[in-house]
Structure formats: C-alpha cells, structure tokens
PDB file of N, CA and C in Angstrom:
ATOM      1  N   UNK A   1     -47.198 -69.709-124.654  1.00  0.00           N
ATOM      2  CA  UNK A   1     -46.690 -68.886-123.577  1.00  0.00           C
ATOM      3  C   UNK A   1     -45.592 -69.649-122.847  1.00  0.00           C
ATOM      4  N   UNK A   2     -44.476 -68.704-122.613  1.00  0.00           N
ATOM      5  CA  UNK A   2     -43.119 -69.723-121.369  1.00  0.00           C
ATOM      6  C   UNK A   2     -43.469 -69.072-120.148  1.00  0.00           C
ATOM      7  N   UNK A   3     -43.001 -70.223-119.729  1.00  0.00           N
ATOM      8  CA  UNK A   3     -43.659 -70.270-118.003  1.00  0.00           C
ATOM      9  C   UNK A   3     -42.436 -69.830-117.591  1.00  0.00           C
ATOM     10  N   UNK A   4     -42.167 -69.056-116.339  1.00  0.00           N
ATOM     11  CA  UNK A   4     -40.973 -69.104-116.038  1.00  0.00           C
ATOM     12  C   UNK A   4     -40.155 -70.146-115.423  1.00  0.00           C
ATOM     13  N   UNK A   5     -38.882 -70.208-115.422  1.00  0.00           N
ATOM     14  CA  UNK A   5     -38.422 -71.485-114.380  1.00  0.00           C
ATOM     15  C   UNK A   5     -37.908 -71.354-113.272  1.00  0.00           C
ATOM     16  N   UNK A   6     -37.628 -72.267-112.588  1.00  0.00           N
ATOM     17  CA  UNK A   6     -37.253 -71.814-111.619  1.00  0.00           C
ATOM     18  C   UNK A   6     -37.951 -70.617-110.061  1.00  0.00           C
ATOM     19  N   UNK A   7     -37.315 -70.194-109.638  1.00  0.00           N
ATOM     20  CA  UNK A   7     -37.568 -69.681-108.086  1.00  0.00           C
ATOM     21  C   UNK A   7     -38.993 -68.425-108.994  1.00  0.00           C
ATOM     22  N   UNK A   8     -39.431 -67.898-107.610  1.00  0.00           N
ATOM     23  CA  UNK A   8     -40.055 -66.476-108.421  1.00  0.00           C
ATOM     24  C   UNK A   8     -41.085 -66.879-109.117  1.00  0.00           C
ATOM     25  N   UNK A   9     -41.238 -67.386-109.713  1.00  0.00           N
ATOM     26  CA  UNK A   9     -42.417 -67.760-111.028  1.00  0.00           C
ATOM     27  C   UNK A   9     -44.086 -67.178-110.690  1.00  0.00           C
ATOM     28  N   UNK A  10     -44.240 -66.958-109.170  1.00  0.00           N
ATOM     29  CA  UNK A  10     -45.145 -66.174-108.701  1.00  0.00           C
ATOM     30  C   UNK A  10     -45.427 -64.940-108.147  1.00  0.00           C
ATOM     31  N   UNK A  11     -44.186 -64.505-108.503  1.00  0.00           N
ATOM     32  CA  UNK A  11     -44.176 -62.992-108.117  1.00  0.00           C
ATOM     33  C   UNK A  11     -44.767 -61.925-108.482  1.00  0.00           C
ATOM     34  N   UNK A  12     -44.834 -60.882-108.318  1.00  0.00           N
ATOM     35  CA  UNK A  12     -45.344 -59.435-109.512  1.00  0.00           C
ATOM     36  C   UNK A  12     -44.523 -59.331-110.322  1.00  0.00           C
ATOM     37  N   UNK A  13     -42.792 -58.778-110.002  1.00  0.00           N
ATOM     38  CA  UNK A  13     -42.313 -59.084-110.943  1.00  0.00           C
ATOM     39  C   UNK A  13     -42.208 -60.506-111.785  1.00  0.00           C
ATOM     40  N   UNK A  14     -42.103 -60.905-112.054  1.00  0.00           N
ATOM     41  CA  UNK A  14     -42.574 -62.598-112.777  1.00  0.00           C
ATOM     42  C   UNK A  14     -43.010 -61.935-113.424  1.00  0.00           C
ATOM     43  N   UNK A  15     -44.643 -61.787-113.189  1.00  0.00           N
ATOM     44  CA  UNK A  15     -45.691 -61.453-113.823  1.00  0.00           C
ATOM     45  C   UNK A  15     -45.652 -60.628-114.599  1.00  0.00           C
ATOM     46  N   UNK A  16     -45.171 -59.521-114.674  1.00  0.00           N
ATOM     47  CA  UNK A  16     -44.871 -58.093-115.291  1.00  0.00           C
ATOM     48  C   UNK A  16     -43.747 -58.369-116.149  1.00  0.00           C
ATOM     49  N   UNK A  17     -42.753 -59.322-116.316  1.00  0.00           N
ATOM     50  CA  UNK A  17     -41.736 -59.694-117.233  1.00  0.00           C
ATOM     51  C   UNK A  17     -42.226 -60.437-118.276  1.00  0.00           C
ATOM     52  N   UNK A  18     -43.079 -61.396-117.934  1.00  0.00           N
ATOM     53  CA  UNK A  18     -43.665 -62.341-118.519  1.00  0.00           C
ATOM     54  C   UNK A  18     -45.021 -61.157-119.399  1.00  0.00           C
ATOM     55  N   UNK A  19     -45.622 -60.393-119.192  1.00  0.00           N
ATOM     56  CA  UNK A  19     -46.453 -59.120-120.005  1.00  0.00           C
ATOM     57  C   UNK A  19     -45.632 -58.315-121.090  1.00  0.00           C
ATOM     58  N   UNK A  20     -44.562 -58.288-120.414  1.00  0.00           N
ATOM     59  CA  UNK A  20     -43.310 -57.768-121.234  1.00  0.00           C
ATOM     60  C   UNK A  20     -43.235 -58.756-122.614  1.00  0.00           C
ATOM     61  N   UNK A  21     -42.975 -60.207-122.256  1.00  0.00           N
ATOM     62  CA  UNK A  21     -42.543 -60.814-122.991  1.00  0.00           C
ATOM     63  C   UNK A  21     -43.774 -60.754-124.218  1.00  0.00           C
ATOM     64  N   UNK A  22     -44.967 -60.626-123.906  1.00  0.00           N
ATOM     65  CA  UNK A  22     -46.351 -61.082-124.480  1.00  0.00           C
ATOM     66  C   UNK A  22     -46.449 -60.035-125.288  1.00  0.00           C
ATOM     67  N   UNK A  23     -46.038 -58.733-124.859  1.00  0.00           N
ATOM     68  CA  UNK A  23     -46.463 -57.072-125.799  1.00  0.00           C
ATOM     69  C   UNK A  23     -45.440 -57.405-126.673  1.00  0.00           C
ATOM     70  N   UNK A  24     -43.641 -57.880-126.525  1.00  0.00           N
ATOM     71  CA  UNK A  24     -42.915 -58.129-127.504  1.00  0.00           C
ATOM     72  C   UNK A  24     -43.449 -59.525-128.571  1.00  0.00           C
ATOM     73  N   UNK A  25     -43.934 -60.487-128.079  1.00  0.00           N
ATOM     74  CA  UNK A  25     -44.824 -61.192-128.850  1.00  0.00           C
ATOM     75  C   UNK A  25     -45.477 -60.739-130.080  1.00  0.00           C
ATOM     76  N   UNK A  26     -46.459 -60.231-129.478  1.00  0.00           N
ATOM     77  CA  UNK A  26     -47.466 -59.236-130.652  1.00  0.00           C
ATOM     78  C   UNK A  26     -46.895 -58.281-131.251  1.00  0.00           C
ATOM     79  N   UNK A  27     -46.168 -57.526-130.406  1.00  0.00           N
ATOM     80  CA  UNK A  27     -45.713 -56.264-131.319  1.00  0.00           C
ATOM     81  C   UNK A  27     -45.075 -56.506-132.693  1.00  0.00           C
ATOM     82  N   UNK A  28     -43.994 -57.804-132.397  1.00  0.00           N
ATOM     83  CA  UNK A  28     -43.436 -58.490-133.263  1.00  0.00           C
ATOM     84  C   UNK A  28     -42.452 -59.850-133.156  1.00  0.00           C
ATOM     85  N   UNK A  29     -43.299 -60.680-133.931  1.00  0.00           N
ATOM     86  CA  UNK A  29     -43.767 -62.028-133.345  1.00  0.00           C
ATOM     87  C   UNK A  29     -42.421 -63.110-133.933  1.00  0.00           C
ATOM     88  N   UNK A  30     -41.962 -62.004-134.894  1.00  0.00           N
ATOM     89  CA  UNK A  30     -40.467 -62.976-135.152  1.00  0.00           C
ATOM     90  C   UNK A  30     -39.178 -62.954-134.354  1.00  0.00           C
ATOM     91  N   UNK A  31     -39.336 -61.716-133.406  1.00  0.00           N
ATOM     92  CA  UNK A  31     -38.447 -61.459-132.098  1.00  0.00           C
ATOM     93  C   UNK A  31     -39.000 -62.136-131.435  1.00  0.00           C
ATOM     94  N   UNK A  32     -40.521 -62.259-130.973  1.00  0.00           N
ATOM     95  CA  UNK A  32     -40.916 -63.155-130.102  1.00  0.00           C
ATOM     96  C   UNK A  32     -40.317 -64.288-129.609  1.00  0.00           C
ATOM     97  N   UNK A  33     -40.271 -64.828-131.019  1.00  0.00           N
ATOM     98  CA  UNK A  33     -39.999 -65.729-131.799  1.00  0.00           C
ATOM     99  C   UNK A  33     -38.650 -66.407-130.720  1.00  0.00           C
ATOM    100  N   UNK A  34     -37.831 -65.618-131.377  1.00  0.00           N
ATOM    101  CA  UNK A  34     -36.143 -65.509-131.037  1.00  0.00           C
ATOM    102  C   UNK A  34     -36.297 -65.631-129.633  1.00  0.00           C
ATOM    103  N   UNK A  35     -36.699 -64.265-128.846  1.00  0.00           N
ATOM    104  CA  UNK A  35     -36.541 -64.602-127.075  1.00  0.00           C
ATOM    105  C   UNK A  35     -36.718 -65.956-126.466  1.00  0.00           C
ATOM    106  N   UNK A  36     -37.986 -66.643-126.815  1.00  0.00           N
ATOM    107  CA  UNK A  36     -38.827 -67.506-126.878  1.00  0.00           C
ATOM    108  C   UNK A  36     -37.718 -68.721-126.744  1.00  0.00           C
ATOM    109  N   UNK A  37     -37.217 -68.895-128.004  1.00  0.00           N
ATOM    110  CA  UNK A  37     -36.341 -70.601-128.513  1.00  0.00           C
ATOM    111  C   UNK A  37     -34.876 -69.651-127.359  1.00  0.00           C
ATOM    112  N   UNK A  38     -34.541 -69.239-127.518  1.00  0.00           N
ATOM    113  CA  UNK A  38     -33.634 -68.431-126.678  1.00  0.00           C
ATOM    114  C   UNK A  38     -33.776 -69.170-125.212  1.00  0.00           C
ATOM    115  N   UNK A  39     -34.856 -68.582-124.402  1.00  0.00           N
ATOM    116  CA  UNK A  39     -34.947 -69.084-123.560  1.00  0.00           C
ATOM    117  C   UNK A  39     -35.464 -70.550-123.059  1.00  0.00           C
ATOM    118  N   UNK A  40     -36.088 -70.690-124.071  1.00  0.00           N
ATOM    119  CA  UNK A  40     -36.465 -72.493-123.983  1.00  0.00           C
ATOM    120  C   UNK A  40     -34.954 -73.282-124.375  1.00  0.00           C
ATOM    121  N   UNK A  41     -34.028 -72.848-125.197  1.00  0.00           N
ATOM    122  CA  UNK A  41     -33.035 -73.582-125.273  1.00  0.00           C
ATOM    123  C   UNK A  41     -31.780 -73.630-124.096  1.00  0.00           C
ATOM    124  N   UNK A  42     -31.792 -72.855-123.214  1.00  0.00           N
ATOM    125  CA  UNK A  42     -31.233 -72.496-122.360  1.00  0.00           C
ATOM    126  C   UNK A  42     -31.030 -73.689-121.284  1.00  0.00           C
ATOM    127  N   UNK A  43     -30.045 -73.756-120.529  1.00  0.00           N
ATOM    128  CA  UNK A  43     -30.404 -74.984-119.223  1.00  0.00           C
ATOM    129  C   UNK A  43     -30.025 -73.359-117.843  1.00  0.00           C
ATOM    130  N   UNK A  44     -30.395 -72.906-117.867  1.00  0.00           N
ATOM    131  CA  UNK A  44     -30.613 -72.032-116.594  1.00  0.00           C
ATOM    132  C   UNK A  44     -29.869 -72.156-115.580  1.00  0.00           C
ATOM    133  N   UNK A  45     -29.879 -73.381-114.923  1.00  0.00           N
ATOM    134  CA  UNK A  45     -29.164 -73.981-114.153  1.00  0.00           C
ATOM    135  C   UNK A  45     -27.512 -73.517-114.492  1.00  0.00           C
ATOM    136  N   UNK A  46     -27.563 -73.494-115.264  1.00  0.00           N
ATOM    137  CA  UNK A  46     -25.825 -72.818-115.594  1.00  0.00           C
ATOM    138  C   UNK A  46     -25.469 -71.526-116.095  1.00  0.00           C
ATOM    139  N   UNK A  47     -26.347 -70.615-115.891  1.00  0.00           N
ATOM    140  CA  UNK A  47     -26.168 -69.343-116.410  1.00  0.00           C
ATOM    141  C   UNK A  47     -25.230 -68.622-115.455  1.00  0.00           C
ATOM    142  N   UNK A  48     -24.755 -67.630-115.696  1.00  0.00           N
ATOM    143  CA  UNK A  48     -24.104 -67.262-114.578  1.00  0.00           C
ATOM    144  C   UNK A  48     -25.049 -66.638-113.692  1.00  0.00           C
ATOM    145  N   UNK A  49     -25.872 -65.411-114.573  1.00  0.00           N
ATOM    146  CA  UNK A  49     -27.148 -64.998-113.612  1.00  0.00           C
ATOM    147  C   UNK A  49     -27.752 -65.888-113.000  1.00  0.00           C
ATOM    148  N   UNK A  50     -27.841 -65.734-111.482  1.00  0.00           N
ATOM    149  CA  UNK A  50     -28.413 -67.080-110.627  1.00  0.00           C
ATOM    150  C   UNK A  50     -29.691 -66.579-110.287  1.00  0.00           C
ATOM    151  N   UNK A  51     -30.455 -65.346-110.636  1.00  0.00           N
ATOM    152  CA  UNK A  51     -32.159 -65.339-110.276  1.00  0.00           C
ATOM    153  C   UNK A  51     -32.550 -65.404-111.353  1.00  0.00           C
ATOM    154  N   UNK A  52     -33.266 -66.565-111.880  1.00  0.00           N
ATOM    155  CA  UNK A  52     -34.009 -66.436-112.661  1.00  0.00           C
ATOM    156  C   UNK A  52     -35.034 -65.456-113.191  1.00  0.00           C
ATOM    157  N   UNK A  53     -35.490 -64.903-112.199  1.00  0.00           N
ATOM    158  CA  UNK A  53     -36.981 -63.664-112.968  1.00  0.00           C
ATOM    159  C   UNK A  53     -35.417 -62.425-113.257  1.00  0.00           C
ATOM    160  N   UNK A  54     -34.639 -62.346-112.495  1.00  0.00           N
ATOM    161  CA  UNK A  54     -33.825 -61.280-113.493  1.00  0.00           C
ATOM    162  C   UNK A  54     -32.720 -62.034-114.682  1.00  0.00           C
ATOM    163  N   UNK A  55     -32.777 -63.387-115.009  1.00  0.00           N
ATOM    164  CA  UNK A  55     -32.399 -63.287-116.026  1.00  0.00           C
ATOM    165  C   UNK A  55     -33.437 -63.540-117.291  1.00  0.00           C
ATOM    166  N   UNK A  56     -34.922 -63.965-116.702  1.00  0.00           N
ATOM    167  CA  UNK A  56     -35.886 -63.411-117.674  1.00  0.00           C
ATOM    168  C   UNK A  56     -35.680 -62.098-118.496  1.00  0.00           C
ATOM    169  N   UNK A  57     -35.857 -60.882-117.324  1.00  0.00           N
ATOM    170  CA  UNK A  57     -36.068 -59.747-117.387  1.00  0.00           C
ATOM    171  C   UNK A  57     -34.531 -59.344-118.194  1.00  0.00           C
ATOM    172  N   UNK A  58     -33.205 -59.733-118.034  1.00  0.00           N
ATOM    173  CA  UNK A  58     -32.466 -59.975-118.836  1.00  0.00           C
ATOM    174  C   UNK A  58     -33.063 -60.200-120.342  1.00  0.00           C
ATOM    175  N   UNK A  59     -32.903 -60.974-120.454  1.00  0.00           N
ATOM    176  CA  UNK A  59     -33.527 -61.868-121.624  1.00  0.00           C
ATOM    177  C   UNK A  59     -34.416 -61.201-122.531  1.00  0.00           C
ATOM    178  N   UNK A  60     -35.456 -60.624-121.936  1.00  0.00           N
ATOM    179  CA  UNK A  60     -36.628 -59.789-122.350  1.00  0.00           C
ATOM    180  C   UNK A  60     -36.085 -58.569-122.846  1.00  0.00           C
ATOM    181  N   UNK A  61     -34.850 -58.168-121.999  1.00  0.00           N
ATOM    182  CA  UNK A  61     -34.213 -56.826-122.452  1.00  0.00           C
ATOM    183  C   UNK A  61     -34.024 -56.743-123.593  1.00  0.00           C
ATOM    184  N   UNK A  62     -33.208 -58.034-123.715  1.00  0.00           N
ATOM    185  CA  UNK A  62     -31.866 -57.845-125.130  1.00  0.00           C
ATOM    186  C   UNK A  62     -33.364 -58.481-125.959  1.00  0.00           C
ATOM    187  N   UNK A  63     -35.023 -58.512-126.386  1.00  0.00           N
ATOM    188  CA  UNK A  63     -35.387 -58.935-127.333  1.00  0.00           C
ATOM    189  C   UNK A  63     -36.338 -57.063-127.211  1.00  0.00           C
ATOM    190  N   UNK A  64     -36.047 -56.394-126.584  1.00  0.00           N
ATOM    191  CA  UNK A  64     -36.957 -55.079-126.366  1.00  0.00           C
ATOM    192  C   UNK A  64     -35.481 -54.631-127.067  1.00  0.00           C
ATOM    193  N   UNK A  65     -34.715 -54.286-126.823  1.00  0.00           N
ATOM    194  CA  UNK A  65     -33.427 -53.855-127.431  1.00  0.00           C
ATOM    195  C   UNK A  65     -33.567 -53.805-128.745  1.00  0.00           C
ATOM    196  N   UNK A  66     -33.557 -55.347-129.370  1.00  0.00           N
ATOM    197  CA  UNK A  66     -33.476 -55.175-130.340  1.00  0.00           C
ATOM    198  C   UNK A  66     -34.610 -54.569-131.533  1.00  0.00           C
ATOM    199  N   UNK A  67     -35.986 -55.018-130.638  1.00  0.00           N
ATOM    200  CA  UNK A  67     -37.169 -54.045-131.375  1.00  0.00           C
ATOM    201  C   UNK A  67     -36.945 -53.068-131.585  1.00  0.00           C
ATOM    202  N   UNK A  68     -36.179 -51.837-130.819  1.00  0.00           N
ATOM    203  CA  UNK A  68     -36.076 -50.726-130.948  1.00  0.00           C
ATOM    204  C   UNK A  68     -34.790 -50.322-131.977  1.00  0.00           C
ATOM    205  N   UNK A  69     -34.461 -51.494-132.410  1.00  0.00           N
ATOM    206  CA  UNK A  69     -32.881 -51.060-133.714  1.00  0.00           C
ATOM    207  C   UNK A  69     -32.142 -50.187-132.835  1.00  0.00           C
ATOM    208  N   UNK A  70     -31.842 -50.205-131.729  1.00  0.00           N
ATOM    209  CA  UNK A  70     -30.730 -49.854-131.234  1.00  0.00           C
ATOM    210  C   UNK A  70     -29.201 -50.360-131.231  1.00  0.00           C
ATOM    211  N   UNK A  71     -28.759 -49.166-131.944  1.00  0.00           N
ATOM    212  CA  UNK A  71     -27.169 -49.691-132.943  1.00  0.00           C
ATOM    213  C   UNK A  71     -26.306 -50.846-132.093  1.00  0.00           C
ATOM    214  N   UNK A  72     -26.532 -51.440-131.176  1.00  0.00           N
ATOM    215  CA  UNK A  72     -25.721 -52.164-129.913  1.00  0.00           C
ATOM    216  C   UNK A  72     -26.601 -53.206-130.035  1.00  0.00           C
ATOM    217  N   UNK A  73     -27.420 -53.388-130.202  1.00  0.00           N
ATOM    218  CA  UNK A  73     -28.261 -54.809-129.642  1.00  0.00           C
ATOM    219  C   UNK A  73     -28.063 -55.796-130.410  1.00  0.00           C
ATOM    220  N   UNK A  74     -27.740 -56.160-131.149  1.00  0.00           N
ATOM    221  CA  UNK A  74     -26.991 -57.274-132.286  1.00  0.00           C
ATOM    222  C   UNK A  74     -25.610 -57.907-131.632  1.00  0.00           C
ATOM    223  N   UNK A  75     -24.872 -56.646-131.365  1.00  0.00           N
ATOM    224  CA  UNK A  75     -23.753 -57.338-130.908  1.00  0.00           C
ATOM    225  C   UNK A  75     -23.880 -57.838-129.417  1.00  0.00           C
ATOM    226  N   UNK A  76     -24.410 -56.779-128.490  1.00  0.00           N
ATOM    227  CA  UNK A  76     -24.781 -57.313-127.010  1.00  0.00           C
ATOM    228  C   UNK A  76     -25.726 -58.789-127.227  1.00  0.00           C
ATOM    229  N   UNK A  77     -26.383 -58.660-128.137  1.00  0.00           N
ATOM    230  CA  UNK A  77     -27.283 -60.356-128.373  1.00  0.00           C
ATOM    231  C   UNK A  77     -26.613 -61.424-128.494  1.00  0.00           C
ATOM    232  N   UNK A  78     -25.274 -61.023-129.299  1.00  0.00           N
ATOM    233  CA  UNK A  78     -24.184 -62.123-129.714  1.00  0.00           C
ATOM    234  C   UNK A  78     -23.480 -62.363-128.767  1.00  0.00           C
ATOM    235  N   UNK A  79     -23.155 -61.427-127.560  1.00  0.00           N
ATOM    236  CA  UNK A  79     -22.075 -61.257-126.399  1.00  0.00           C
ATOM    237  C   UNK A  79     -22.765 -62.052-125.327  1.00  0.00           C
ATOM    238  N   UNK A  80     -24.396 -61.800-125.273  1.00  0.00           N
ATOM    239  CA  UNK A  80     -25.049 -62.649-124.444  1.00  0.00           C
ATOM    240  C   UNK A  80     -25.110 -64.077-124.744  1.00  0.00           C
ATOM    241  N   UNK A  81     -25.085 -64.455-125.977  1.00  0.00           N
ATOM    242  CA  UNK A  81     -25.351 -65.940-126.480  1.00  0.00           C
ATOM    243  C   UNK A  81     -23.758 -66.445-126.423  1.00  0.00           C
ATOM    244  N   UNK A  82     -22.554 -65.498-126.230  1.00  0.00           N
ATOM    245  CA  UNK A  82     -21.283 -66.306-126.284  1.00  0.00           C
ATOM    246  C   UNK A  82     -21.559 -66.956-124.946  1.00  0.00           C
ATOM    247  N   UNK A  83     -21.573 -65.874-123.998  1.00  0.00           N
ATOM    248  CA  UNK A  83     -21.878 -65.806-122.727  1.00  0.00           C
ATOM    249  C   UNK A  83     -22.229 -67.083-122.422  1.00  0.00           C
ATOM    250  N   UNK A  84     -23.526 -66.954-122.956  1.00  0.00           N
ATOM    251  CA  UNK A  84     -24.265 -69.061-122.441  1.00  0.00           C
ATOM    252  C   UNK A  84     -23.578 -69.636-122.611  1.00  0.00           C
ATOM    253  N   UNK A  85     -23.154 -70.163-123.673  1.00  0.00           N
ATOM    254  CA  UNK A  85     -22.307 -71.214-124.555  1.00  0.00           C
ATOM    255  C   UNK A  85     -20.877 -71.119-123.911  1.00  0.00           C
ATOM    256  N   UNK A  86     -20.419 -69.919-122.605  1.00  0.00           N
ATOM    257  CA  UNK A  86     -19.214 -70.281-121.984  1.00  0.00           C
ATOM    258  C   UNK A  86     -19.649 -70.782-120.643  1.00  0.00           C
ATOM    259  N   UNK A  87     -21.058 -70.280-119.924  1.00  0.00           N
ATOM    260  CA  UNK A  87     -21.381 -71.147-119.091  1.00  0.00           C
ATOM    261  C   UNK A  87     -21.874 -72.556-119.202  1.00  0.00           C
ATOM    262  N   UNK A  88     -21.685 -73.212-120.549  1.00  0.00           N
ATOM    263  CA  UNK A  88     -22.694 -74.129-120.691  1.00  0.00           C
ATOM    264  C   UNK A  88     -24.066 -74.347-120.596  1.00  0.00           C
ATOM    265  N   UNK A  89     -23.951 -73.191-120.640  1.00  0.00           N
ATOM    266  CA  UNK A  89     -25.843 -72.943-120.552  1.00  0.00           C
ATOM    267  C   UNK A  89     -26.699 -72.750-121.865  1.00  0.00           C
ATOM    268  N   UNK A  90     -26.327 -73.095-122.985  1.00  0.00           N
ATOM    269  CA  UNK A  90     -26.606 -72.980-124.307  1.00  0.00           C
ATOM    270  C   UNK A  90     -25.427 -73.757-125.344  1.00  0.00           C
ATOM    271  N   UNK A  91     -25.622 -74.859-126.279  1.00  0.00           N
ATOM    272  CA  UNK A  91     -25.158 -75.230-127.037  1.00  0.00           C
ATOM    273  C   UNK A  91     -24.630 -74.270-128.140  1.00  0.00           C
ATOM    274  N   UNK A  92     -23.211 -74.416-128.364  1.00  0.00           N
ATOM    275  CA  UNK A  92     -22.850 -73.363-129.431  1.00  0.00           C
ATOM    276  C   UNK A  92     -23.718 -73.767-130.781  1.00  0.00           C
ATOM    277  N   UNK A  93     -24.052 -74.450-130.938  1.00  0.00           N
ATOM    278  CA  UNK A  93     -24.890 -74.964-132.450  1.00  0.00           C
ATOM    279  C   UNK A  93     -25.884 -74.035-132.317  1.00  0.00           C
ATOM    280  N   UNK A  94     -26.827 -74.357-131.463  1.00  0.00           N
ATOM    281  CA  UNK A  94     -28.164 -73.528-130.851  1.00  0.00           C
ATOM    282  C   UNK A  94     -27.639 -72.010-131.403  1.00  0.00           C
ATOM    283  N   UNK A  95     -26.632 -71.211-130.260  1.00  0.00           N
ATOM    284  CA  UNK A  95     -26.377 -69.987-130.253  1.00  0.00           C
ATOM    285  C   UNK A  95     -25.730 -69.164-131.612  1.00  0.00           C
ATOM    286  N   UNK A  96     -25.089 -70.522-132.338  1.00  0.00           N
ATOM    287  CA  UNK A  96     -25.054 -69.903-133.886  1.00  0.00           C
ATOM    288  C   UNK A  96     -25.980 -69.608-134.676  1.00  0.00           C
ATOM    289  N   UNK A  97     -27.573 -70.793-134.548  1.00  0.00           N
ATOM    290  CA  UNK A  97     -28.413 -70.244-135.293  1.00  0.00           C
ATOM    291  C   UNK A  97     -29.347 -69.393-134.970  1.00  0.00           C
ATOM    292  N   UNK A  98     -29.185 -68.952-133.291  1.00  0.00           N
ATOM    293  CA  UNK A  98     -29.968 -67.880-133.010  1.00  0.00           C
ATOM    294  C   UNK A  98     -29.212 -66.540-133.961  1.00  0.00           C
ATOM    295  N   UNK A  99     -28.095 -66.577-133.537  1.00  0.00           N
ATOM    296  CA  UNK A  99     -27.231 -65.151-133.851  1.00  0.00           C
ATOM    297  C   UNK A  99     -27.618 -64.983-135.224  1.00  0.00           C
ATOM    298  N   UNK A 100     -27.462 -65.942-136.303  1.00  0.00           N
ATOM    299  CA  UNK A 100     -27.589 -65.729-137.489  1.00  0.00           C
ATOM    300  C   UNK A 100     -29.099 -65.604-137.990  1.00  0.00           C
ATOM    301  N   UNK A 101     -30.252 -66.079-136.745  1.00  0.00           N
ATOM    302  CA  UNK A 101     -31.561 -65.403-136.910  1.00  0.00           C
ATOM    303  C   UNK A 101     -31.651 -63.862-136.998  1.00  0.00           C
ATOM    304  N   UNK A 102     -30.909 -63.306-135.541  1.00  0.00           N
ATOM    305  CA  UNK A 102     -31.048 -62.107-135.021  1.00  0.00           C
ATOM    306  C   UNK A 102     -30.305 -61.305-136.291  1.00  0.00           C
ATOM    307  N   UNK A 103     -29.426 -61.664-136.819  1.00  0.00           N
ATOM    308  CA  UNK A 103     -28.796 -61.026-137.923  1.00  0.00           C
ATOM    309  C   UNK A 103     -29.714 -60.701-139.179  1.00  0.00           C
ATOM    310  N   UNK A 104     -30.843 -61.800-139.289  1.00  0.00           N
ATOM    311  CA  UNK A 104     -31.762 -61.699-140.753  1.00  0.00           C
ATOM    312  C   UNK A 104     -32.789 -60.858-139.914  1.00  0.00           C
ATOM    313  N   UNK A 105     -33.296 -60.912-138.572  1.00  0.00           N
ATOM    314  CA  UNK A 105     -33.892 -59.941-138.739  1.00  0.00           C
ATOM    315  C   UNK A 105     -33.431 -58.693-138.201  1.00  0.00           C
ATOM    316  N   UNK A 106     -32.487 -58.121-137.802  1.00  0.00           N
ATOM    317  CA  UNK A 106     -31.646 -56.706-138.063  1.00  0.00           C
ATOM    318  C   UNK A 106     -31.216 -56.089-139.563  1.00  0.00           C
ATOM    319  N   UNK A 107     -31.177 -57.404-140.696  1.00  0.00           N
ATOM    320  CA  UNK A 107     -31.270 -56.376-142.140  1.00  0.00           C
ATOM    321  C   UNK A 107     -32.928 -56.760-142.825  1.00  0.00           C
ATOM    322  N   UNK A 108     -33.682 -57.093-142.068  1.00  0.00           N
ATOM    323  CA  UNK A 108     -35.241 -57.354-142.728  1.00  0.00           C
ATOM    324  C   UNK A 108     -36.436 -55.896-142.594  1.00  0.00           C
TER     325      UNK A 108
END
C-alpha cells in the first residue's frame, strides 16, 4: 500500500483516493502496478500541482482512465509523465519506461 505524502494524508478525502487507488489495484493489478512506481518515482516536491491529495487524486485519474480504454488516456498519460520530467519531478529514464509500460498494456 502507498501512503500518501505530504500535507492531507489524514483527511477523508486522502482516504477515499487512497480506496480508489486499492479497487484499481484489484480490479487490475498491472495498472496498479503502473500508478503505484508512477507515484513512488515521483519527487512531489516539484510537481507543479502543489496539493498533494489532489495530485494523488490526479494520478489515480489518469490510472482509472486508462482502465476504462478511453481513446485519450495513453496520450494524456504520456502528456502527464512529459509534464514531470519538465518539472523535474520525474526522471526522463523513469518516464520512458513507464510510457512504454502503459503502451504494452493499452495493446494487451
């Protein structure tokens, strides 16, 4: 389980993002997967989003997004991971092999 970081971490919402994250877990555990190293690889501290429980809830989006094969969520996944990697908030190495995860599982 990821803990959240930062401010919030005891909130309802918190709590209810973090349930979010757990039903995408199970539902399917190789997206899990992805959100998961996603957000553990992250330094937060440099995101542009500055509340953490909404860039959880961010975060959580674009891995609910993509459960649902919605024709956009591949590329918004890639737009979000440039995103880090221009705040310095994600290593481009990292964000290449997420993207090219999210890619094997969008044709799996």
């Amino acid at each position: 389980m990821i803990i959240l970081k930062g401010a919030g971490s005891s909130s309802f919402e918190a709590k209810f993002i973090e349930q979010q994250w757990e039903e995408l877990r199970v539902s399917h555990p190789p997206l899990g997967q992805l959100i998961d190293d996603l957000w553990v690889a992250m330094d937060v501290s440099k995101v542009c989003v500055v509340d953490h429980v909404q860039l959880k809830n961010m975060v959580g989006a674009l891995g609910r997004s993509l459960r649902s094969g919605s024709p956009d969520s591949v590329r918004r996944f890639k737009g979000w991971t440039m995103q880090f990697v221009r705040d310095g908030a994600l290593p481009a190495d990292k964000a290449a092999e997420l993207d090219t995860r999210v890619e094997a599982l969008n044709h799996a």
